[in-house]
Protein backbone atom coordinates (compact mmCIF):
# COMPACT_ATOMS: atom_id res chain seq x y z
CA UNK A 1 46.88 -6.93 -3.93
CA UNK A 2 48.21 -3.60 -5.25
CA UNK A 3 47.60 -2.65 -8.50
CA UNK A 4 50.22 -1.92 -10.60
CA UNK A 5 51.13 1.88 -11.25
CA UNK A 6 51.17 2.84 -14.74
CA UNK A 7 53.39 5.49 -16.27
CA UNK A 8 51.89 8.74 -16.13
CA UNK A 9 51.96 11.78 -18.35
CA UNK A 10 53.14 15.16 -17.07
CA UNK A 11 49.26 16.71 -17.14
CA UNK A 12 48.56 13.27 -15.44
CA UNK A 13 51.02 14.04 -12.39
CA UNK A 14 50.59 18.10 -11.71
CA UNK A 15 46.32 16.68 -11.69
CA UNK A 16 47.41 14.16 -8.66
CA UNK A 17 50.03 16.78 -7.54
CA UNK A 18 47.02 18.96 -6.93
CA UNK A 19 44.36 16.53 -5.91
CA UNK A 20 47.48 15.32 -2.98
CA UNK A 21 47.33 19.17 -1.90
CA UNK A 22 43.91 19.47 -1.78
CA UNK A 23 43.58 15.99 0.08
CA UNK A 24 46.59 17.41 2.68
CA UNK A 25 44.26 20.76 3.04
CA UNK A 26 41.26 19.07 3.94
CA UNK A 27 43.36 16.66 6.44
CA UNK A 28 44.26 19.53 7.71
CA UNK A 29 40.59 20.82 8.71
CA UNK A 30 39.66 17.11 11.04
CA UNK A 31 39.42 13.70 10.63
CA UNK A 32 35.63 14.48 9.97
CA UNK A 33 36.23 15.72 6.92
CA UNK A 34 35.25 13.88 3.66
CA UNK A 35 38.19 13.39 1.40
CA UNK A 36 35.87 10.72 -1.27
CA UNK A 37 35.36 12.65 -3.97
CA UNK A 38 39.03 13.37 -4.57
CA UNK A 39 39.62 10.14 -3.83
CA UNK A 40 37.50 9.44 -7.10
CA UNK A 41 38.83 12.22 -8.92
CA UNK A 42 42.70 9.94 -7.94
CA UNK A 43 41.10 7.01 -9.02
CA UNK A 44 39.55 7.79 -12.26
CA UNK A 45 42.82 9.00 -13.30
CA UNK A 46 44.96 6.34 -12.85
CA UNK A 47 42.48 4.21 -13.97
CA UNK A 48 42.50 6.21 -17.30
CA UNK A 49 46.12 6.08 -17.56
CA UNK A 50 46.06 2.51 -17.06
CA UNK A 51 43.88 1.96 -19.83
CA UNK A 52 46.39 3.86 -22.47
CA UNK A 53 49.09 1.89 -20.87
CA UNK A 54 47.37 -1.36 -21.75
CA UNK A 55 45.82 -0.40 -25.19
CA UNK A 56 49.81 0.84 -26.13
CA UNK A 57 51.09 -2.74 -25.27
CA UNK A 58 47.89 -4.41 -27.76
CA UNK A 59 48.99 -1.95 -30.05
CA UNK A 60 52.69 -3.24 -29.88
């Protein structure tokens, strides 16, 4: 099941705006290439945001 996307701050999208381009770089180099740690990086961040999205609707 997907998660649900929470809403993101502007620093929050240009950081995934650039982790995307870096991720369509390295596509570009082979299938053999490891894209995990951005990946991560993708993860952590929406995870983060995700977070203040919940602790904002406590707080409410």
């Amino acid at each position: 099941m997907a998660q649900h996307t929470p809403p993101l701050t502007a620093a929050e999208k240009a950081r995934i705006a650039v982790l995307v381009g870096r991720m369509a770089k390295r596509s570009v180099a082979g299938e053999q290439v490891d894209c995990s740690d951005l990946e991560r990086a993708m993860d952590r961040i929406l995870a983060a945001a995700r977070a203040r999205a919940e602790k904002a609707t406590r707080a409410a």
